[in-house]
C-alpha atoms as a PDB file:
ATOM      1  CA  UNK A   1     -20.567  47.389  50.928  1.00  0.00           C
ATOM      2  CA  UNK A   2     -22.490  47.861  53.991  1.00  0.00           C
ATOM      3  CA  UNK A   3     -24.816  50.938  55.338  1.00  0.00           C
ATOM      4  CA  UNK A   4     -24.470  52.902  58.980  1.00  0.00           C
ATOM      5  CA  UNK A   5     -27.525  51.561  61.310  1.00  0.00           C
ATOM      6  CA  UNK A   6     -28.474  48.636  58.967  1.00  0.00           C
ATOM      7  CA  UNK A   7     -27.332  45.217  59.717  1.00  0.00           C
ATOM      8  CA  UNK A   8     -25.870  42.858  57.356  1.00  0.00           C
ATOM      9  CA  UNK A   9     -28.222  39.759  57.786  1.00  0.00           C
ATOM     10  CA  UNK A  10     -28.132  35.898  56.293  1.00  0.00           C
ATOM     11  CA  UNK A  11     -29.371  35.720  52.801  1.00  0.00           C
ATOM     12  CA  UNK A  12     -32.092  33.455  53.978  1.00  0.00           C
ATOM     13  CA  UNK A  13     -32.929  32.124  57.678  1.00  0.00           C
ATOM     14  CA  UNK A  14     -34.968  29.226  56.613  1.00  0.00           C
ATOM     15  CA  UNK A  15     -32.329  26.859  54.617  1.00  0.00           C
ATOM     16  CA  UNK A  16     -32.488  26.106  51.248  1.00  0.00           C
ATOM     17  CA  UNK A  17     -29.613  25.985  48.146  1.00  0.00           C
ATOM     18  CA  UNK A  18     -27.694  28.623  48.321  1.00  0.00           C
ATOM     19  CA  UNK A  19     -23.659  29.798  48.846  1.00  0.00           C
ATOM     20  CA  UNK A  20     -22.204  32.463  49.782  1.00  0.00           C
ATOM     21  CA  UNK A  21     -25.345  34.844  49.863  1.00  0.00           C
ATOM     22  CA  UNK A  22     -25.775  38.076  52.156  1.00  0.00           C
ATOM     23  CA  UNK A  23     -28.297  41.162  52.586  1.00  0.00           C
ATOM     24  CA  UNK A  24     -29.027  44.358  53.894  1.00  0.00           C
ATOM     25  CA  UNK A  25     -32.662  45.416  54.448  1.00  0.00           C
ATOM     26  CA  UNK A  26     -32.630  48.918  53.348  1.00  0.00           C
ATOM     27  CA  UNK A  27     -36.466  50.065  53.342  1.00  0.00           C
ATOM     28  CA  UNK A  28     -39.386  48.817  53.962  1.00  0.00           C
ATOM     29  CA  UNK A  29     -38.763  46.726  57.296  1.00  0.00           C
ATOM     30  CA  UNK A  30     -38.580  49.443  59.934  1.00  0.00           C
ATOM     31  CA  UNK A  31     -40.972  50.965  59.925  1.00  0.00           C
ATOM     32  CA  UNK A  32     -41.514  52.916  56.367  1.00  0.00           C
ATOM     33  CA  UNK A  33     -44.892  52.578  54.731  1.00  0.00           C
ATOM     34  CA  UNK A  34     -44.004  51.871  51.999  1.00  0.00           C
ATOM     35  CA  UNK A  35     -45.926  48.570  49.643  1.00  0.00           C
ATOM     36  CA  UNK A  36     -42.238  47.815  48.429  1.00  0.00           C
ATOM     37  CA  UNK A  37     -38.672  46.677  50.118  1.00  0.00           C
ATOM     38  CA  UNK A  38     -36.001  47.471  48.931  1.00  0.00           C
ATOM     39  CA  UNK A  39     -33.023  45.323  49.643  1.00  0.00           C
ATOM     40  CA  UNK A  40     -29.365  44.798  48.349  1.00  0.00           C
ATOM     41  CA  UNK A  41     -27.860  41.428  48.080  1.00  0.00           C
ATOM     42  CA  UNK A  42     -24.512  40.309  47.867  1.00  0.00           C
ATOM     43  CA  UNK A  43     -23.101  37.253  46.382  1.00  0.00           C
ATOM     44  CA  UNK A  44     -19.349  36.104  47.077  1.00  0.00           C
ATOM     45  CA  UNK A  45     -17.235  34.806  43.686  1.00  0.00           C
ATOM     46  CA  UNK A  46     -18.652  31.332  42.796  1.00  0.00           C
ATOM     47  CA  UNK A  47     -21.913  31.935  44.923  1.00  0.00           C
ATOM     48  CA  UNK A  48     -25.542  31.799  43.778  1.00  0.00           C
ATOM     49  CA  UNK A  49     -28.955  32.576  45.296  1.00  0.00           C
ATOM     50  CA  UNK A  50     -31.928  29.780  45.502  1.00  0.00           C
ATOM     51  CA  UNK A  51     -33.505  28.424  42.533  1.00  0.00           C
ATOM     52  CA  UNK A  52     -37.229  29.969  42.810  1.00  0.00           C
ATOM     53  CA  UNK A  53     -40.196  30.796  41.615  1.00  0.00           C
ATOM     54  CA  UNK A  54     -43.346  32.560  43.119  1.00  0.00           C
ATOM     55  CA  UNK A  55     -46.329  34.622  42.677  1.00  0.00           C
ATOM     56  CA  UNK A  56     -44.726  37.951  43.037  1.00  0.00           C
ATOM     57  CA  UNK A  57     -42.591  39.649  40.867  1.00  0.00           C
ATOM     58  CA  UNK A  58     -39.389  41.638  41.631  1.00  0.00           C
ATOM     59  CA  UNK A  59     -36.800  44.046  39.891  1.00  0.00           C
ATOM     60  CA  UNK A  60     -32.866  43.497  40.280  1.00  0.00           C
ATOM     61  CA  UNK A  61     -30.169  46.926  39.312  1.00  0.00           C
ATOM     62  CA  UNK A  62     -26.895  45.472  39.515  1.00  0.00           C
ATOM     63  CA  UNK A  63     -24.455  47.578  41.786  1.00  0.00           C
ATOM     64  CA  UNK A  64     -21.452  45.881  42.079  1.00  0.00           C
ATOM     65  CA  UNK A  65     -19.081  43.106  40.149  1.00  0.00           C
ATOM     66  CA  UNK A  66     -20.559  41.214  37.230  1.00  0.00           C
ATOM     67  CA  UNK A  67     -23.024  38.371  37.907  1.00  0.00           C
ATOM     68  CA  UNK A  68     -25.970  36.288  35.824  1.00  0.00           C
ATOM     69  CA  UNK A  69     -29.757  35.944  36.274  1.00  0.00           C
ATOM     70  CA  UNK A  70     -31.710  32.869  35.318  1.00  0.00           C
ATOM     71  CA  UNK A  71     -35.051  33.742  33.957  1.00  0.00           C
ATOM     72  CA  UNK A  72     -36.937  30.201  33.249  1.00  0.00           C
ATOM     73  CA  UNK A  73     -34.354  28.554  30.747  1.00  0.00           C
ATOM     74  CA  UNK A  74     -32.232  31.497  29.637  1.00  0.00           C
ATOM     75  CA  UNK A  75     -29.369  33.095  31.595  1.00  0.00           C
ATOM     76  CA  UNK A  76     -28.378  37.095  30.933  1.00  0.00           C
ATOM     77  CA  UNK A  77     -25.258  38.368  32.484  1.00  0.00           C
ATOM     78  CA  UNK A  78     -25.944  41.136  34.649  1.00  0.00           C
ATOM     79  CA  UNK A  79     -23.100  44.241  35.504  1.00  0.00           C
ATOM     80  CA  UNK A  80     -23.245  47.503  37.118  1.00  0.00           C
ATOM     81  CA  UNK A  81     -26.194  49.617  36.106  1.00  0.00           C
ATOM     82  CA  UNK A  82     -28.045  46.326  34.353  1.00  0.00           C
ATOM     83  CA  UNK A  83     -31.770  46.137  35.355  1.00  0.00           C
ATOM     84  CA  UNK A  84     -33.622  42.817  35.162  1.00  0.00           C
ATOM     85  CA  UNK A  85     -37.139  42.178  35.949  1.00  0.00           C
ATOM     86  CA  UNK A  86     -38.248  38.505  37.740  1.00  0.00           C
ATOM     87  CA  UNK A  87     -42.489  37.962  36.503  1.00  0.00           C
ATOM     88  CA  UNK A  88     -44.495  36.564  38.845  1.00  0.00           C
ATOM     89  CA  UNK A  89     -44.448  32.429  38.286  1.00  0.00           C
ATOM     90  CA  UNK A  90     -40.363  32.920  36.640  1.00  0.00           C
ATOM     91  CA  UNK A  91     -37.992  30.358  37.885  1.00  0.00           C
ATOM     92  CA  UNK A  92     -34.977  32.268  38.780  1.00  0.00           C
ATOM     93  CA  UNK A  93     -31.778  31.953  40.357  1.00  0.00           C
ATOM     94  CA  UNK A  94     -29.000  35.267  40.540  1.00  0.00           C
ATOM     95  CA  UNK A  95     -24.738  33.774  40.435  1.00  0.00           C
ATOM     96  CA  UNK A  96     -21.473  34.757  40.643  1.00  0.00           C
ATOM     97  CA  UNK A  97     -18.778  33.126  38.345  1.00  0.00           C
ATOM     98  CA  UNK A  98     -16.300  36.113  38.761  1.00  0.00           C
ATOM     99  CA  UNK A  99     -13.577  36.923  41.185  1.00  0.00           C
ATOM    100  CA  UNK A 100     -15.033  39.394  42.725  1.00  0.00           C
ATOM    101  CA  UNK A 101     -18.436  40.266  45.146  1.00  0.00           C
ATOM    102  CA  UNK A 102     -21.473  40.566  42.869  1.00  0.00           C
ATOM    103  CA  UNK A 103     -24.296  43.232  44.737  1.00  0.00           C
ATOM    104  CA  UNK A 104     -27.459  43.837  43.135  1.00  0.00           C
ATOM    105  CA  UNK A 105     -30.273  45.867  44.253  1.00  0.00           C
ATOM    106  CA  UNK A 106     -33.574  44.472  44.750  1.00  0.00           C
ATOM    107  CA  UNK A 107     -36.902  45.701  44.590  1.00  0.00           C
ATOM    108  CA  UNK A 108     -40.195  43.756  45.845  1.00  0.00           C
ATOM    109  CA  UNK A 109     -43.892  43.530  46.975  1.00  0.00           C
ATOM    110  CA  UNK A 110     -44.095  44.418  50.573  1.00  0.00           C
ATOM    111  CA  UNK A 111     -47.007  42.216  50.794  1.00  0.00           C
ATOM    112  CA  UNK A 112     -45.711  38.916  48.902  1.00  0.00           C
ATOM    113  CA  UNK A 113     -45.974  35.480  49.099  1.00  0.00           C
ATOM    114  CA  UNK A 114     -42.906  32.686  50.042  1.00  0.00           C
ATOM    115  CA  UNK A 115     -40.927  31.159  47.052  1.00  0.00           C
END
């Protein structure tokens, strides 16, 4: 998927564990006011997003493909229309074992800390 004027960017410019990992900005980083960003990641077949935790807490709507969320020790498959919601302190991690791109919507604190 991609959107007209916004850039598809690296998952993550500062390293860490993670394959096959994309994003698109889509509010909240030019100049909206909002106190949330809204962004949608996308994870290629066998990807997965860094193993994190932090203070903030986020929501994830699955858009696209079929795809799992770690939440502390359990794992909950995650498909189209599937909302899951990251506490602040969870240890979580987002993967793709299917054949096809898994994109999720994600929704976060504007003003948050770094995992």
């Amino acid at each position: 998927w991609t959107w007209e004027r916004i850039p598809q960017e690296m998952y993550k410019q500062d390293g860490g564990s993670f394959k096959g990992c994309s994003r698109f900005e889509l509010l909240g980083k030019r100049g909206e006011s909002t106190v949330f960003h809204v962004r949608y990641f996308e994870v290629d077949p066998g990807g997965w997003t860094t193993l994190e935790h932090h203070r903030h807490e986020h929501a994830v709507i699955g858009l696209r493909g079929k795809g799992e969320i770690q939440l502390g020790p359990h794992v909950y498959p995650v498909h189209v229309g599937d909302a899951a919601y990251t506490a602040p302190g969870d240890t979580h991690q987002l993967r793709n074992h299917g054949d096809e791109p898994f994109g999720f919507i994600c929704v976060v604190a504007a003003d948050r800390d770094r995992p």
